[in-house]
N, C-alpha and C. Protein backbone atom coordinates (compact mmCIF):
# COMPACT_ATOMS: atom_id res chain seq x y z
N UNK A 1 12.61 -36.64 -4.32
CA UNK A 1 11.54 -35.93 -3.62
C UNK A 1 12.08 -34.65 -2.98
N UNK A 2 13.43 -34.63 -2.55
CA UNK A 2 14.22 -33.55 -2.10
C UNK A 2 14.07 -32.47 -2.75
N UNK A 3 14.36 -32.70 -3.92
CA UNK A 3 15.26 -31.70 -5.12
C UNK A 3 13.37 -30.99 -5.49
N UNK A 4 12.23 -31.70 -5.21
CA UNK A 4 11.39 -31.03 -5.66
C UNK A 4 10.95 -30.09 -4.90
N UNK A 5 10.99 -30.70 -3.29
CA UNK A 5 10.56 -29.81 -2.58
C UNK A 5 11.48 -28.14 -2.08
N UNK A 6 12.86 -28.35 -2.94
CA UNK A 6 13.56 -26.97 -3.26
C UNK A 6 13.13 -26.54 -4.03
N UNK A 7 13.12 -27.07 -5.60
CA UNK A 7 12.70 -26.25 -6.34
C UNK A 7 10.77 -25.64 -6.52
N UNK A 8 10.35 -25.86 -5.73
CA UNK A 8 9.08 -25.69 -5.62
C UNK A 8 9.33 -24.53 -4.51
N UNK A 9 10.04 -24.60 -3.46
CA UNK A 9 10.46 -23.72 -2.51
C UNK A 9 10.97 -22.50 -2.99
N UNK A 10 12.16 -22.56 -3.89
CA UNK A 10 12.32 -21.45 -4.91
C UNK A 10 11.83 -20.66 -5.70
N UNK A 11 10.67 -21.21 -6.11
CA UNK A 11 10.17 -20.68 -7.14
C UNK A 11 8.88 -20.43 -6.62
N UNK A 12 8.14 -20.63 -4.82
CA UNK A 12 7.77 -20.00 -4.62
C UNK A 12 8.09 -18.49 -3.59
N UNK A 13 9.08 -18.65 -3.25
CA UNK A 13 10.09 -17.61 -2.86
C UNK A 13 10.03 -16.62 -3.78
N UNK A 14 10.52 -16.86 -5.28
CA UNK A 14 10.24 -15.84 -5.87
C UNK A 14 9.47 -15.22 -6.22
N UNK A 15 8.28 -16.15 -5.95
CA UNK A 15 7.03 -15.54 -6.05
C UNK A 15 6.44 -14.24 -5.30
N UNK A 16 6.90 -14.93 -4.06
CA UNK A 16 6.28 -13.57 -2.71
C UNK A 16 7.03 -12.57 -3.26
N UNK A 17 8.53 -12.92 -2.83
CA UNK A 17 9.05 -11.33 -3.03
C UNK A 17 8.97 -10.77 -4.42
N UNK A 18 8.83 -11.28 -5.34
CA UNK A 18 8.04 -10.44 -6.83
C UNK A 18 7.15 -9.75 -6.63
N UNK A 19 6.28 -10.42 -5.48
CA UNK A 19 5.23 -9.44 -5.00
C UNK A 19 4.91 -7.98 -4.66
N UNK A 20 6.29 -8.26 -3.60
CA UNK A 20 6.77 -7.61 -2.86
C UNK A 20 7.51 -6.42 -3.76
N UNK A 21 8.10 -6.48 -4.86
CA UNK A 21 8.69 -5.59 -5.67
C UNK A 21 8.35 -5.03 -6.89
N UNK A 22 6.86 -4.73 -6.88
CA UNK A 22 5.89 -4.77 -7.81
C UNK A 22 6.07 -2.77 -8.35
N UNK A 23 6.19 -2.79 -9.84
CA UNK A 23 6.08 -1.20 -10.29
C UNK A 23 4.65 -0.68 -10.28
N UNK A 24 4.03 -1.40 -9.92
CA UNK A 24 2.40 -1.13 -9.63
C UNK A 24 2.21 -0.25 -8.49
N UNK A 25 3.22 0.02 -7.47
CA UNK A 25 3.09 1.04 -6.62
C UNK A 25 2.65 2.54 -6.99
N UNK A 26 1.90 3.02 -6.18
CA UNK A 26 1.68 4.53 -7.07
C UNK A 26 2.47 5.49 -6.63
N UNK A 27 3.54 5.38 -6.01
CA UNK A 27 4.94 6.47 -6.13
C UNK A 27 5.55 5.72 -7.08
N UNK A 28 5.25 4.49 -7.94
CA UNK A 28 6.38 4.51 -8.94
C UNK A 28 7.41 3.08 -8.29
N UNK A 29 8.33 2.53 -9.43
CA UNK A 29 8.36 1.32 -9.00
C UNK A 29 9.46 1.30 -10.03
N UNK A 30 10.62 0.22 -9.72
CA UNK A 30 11.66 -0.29 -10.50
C UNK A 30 11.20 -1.27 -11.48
N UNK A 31 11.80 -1.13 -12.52
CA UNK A 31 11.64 -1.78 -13.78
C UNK A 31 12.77 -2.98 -13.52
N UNK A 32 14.08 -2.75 -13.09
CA UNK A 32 15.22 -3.27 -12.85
C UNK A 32 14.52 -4.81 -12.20
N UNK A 33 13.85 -4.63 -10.77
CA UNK A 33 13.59 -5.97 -10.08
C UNK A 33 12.52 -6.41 -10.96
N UNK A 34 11.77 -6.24 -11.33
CA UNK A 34 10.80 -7.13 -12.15
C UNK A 34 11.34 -7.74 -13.33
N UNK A 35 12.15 -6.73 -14.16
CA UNK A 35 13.07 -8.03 -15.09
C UNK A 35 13.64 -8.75 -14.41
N UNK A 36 14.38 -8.01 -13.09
CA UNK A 36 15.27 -9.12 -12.68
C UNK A 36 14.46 -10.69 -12.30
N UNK A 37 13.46 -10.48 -11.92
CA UNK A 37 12.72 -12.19 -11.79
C UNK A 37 12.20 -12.64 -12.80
N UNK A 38 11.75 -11.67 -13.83
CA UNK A 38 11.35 -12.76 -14.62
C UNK A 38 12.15 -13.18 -15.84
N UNK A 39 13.49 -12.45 -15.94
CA UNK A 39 14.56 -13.16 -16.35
C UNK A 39 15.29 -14.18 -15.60
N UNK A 40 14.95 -14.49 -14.06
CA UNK A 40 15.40 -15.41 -13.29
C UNK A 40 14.74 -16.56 -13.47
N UNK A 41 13.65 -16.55 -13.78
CA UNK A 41 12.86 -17.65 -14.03
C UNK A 41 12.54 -17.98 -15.31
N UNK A 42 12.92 -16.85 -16.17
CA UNK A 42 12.94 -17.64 -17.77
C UNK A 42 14.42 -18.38 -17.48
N UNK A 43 15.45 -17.97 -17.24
CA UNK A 43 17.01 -18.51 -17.04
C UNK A 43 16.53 -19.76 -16.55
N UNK A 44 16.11 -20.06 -15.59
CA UNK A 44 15.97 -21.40 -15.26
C UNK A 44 15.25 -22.71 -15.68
N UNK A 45 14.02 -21.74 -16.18
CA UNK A 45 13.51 -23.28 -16.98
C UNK A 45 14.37 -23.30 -18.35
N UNK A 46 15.02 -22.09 -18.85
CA UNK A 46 15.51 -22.58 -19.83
C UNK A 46 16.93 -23.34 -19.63
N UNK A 47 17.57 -23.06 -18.52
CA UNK A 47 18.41 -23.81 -18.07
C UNK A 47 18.43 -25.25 -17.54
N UNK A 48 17.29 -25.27 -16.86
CA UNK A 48 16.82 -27.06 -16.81
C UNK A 48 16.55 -27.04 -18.02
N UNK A 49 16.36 -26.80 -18.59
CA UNK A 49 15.92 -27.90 -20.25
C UNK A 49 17.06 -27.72 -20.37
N UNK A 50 17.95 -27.11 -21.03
CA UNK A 50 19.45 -26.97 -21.46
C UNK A 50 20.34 -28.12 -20.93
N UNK A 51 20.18 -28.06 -19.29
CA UNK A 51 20.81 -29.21 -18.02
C UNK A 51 20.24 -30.31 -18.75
N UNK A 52 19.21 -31.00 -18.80
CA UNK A 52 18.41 -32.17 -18.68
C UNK A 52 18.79 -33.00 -20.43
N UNK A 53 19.36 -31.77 -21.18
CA UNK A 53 19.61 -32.54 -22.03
C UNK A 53 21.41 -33.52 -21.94
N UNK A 54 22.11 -32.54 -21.33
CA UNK A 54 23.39 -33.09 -20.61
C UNK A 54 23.31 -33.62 -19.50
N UNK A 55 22.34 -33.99 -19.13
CA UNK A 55 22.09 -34.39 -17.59
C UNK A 55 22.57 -33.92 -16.45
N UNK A 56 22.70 -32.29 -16.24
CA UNK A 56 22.64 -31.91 -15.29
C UNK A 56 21.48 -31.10 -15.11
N UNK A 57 20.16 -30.93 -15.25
CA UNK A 57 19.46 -30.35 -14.54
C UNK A 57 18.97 -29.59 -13.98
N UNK A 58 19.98 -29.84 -12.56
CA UNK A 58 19.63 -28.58 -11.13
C UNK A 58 20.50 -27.77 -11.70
N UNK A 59 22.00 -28.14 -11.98
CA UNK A 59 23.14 -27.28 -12.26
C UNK A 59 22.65 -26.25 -13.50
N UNK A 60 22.51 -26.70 -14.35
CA UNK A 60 21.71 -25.94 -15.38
C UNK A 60 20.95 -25.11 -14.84
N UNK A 61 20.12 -25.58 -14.37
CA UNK A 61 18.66 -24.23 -13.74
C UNK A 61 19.58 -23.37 -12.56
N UNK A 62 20.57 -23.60 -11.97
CA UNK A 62 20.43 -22.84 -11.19
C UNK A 62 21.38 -21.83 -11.97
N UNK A 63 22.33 -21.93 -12.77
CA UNK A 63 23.02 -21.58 -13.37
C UNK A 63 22.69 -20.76 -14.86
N UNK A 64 21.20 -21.01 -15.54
CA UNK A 64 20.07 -20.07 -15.79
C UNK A 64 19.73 -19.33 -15.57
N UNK A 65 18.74 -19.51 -13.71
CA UNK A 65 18.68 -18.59 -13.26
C UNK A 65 19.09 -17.04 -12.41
N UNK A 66 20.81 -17.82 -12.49
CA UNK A 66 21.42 -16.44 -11.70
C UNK A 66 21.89 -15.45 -13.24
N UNK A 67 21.73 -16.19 -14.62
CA UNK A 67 22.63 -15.58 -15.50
C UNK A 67 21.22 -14.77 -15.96
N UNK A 68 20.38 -15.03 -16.33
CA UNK A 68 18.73 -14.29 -16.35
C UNK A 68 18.31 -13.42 -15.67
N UNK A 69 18.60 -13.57 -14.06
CA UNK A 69 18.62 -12.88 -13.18
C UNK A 69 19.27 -11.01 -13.78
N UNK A 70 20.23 -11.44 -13.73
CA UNK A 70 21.59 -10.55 -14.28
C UNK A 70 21.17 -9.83 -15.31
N UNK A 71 20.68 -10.53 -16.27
CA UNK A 71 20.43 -9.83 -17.65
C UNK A 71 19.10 -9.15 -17.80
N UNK A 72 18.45 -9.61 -16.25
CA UNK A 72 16.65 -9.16 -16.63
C UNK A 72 17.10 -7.64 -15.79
N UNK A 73 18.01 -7.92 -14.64
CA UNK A 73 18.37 -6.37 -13.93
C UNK A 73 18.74 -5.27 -15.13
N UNK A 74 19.69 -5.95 -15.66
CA UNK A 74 20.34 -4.98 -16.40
C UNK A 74 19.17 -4.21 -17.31
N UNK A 75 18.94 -5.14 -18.00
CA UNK A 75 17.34 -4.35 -19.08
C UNK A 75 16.69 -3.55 -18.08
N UNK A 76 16.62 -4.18 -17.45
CA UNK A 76 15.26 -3.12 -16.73
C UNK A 76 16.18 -2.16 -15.69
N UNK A 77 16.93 -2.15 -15.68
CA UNK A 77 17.77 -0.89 -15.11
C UNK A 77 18.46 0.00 -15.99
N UNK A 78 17.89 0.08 -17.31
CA UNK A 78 18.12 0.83 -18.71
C UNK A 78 16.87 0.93 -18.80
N UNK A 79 15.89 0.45 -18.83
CA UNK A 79 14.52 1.09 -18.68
C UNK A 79 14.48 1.88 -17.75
N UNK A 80 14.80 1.66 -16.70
CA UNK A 80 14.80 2.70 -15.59
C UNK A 80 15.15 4.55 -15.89
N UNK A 81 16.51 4.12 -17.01
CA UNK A 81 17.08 5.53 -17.02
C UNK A 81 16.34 5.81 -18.23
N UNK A 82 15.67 5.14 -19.42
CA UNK A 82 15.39 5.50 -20.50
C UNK A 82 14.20 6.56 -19.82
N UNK A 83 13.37 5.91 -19.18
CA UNK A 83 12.32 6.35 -18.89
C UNK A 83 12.73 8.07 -17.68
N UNK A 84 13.49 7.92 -16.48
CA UNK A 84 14.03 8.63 -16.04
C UNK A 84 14.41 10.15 -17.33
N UNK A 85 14.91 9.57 -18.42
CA UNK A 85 15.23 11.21 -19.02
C UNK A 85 13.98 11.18 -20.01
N UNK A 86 13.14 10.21 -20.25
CA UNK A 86 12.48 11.27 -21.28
C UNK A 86 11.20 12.16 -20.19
N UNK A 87 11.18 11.80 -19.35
CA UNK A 87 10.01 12.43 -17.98
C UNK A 87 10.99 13.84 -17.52
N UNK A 88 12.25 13.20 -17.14
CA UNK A 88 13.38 14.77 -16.81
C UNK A 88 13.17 15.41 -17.93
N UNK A 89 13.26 14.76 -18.91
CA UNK A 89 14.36 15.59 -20.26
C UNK A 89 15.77 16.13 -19.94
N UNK A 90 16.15 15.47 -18.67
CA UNK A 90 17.55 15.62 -18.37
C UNK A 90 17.54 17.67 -17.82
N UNK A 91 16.63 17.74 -17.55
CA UNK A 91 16.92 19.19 -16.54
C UNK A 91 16.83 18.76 -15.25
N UNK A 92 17.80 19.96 -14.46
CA UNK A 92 17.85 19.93 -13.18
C UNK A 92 16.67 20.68 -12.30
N UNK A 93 16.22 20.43 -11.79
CA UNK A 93 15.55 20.59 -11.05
C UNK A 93 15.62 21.49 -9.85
N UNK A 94 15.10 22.95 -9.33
CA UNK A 94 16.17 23.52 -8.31
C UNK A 94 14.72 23.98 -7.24
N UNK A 95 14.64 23.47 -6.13
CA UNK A 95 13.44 24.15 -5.11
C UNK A 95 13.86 24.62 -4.43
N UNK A 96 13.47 26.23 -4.34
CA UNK A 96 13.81 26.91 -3.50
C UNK A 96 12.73 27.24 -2.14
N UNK A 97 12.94 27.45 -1.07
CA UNK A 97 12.13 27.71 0.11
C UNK A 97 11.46 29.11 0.05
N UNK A 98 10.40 29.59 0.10
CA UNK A 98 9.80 30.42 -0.08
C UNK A 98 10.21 31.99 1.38
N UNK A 99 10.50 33.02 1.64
CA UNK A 99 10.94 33.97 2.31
C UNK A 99 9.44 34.70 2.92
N UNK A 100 8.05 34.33 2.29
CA UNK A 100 6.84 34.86 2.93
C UNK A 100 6.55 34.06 3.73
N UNK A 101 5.82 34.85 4.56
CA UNK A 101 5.14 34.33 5.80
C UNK A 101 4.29 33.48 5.48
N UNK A 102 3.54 32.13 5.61
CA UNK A 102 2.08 31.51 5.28
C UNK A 102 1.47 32.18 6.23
N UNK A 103 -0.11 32.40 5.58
CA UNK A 103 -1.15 32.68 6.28
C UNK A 103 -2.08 31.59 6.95
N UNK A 104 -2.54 30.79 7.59
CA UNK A 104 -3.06 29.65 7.88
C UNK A 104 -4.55 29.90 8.61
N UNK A 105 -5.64 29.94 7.89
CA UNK A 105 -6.85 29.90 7.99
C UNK A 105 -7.62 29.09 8.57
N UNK A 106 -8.22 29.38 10.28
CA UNK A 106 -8.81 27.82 10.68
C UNK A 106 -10.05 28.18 10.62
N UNK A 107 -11.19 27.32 10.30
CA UNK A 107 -12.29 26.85 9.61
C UNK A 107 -13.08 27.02 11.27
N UNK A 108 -14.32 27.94 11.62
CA UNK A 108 -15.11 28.05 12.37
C UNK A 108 -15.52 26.61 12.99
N UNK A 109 -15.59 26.05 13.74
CA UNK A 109 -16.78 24.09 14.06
C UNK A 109 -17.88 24.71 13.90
N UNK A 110 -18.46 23.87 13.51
CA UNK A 110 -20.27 24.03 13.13
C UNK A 110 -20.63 24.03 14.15
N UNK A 111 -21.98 24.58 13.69
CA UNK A 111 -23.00 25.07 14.80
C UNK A 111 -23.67 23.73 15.40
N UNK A 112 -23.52 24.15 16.71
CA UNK A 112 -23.61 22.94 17.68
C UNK A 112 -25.46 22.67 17.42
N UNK A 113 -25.90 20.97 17.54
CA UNK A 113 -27.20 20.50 17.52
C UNK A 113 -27.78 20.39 19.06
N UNK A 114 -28.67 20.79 18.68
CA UNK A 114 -29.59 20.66 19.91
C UNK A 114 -29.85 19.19 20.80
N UNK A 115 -29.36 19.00 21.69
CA UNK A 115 -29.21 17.30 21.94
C UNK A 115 -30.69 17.03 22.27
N UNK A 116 -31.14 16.07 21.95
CA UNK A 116 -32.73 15.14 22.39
C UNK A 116 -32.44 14.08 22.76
N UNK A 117 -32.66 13.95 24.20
CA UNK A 117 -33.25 12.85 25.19
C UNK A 117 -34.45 12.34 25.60
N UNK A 118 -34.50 11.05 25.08
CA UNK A 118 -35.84 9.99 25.43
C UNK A 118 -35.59 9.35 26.31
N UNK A 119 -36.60 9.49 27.43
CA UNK A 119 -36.82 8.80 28.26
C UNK A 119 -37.98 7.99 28.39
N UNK A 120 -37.53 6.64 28.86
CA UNK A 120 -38.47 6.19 29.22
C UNK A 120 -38.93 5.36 30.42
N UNK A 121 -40.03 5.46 31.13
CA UNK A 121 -39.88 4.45 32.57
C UNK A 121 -41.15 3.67 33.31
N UNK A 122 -41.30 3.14 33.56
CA UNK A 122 -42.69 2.56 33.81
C UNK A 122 -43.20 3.32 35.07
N UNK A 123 -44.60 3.90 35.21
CA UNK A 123 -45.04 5.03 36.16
C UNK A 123 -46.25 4.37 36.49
N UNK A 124 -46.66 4.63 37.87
CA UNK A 124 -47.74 4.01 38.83
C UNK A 124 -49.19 4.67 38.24
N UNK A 125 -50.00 4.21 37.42
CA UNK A 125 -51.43 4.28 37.31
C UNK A 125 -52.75 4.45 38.06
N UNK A 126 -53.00 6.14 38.43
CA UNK A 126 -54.12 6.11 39.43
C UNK A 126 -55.27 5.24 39.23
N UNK A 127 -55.53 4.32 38.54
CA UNK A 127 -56.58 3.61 38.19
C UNK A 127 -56.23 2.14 38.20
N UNK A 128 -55.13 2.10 38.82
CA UNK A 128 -54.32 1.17 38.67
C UNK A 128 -53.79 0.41 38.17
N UNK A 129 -52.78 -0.61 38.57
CA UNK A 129 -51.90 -0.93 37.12
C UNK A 129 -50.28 -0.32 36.88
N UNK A 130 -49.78 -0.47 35.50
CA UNK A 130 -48.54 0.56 35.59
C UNK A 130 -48.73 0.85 33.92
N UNK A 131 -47.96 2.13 34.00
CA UNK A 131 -48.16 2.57 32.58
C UNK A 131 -46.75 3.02 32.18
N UNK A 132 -46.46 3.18 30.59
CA UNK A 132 -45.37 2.93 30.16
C UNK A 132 -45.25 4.74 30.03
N UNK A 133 -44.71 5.82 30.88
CA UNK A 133 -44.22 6.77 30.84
C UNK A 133 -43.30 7.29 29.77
N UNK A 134 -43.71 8.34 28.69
CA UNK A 134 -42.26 8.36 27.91
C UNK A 134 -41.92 10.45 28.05
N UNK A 135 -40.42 10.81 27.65
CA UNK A 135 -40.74 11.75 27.89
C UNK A 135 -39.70 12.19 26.78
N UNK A 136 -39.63 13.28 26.55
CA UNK A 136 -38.57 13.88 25.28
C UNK A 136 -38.07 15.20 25.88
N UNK A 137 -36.65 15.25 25.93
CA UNK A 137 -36.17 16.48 26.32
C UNK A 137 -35.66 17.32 25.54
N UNK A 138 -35.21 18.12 24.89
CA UNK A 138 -34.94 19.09 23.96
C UNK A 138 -33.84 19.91 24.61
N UNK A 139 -32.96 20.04 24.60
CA UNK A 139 -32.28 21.97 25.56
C UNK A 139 -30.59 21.66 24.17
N UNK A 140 -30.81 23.08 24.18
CA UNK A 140 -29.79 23.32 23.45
C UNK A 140 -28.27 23.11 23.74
N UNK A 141 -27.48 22.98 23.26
CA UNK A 141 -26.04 22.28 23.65
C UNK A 141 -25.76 23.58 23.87
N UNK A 142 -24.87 23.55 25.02
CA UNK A 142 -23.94 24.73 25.59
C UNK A 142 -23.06 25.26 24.88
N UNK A 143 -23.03 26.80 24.79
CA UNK A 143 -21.91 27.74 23.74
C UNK A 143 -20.61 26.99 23.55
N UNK A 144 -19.89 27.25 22.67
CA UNK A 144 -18.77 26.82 22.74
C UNK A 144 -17.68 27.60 23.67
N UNK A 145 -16.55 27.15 24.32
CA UNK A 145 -15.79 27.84 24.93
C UNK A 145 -15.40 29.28 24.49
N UNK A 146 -14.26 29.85 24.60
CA UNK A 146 -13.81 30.94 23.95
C UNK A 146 -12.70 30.18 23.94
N UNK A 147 -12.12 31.24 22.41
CA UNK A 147 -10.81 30.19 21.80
C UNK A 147 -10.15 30.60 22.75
N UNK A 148 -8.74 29.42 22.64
CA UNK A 148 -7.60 29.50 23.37
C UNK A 148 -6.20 30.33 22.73
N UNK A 149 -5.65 31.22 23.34
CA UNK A 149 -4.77 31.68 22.84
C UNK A 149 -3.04 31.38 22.95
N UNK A 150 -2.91 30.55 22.09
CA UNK A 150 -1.56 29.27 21.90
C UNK A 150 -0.10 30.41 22.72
């Protein structure tokens, strides 16, 4: 019952952090860690089967999975560079800082809305009684300041 609740532990371990190391990012993503797990986990079940026929098993799988591990980095850290030069084409790359001034353009705030206030309040009825008072105010929002000079 031990040995399951490791290897169930392991293999969901590798799960998260596979997650976690996904080329699905949109800056772009290693090829290297994603072979590397899922050559870790082909290594191992193929290593428990391998184990289980000599009757070792765990030793097998774990011994699968670090050699899979290894071999899924490596591939995919040759994908890494394959891909790396045909996107370069192997030129260097040189940015230089620009010697002009920027011009920096700030954008007017819109024209301010006229604020409207409803009121409402219950008001004494010469005929008596009370009546439901309503009232609407209108006034234009105040100029804007004058800019500030930084």
């Amino acid at each position: 019952m031990k040995k399951i609740i490791i290897i169930l532990f392991m293999v969901a371990s590798a799960i998260i952090f596979s997650g976690c190391a996904s080329s699905q990012h949109p800056y772009g993503g290693s090829n290297a860690v994603d072979k590397a797990v899922v050559g870790a986990v082909l290594g191992g079940i193929t290593g428990a089967v391998v184990g289980h026929q000599s009757g070792e098993r765990d030793a097998g799988a774990a011994v699968g999975a670090a050699v899979g591990a290894v071999g899924g980095y490596a591939w995919g850290n040759e994908q890494d560079k394959r891909l790396a030069r045909q996107q370069g084409g192997g030129q260097q790359v040189i940015y230089q800082q620009s010697q002009q001034p920027q011009v920096i353009y700030r954008q007017p705030p819109p024209a301010p809305r006229p604020v409207i206030r409803r009121d409402s309040s219950w008001g004494h009825d010469p005929r008596g009684g009370y009546v439901l008072q309503r009232r609407v105010v209108v006034r234009q929002h105040m100029p804007p300041p004058p800019p500030r000079c930084w």
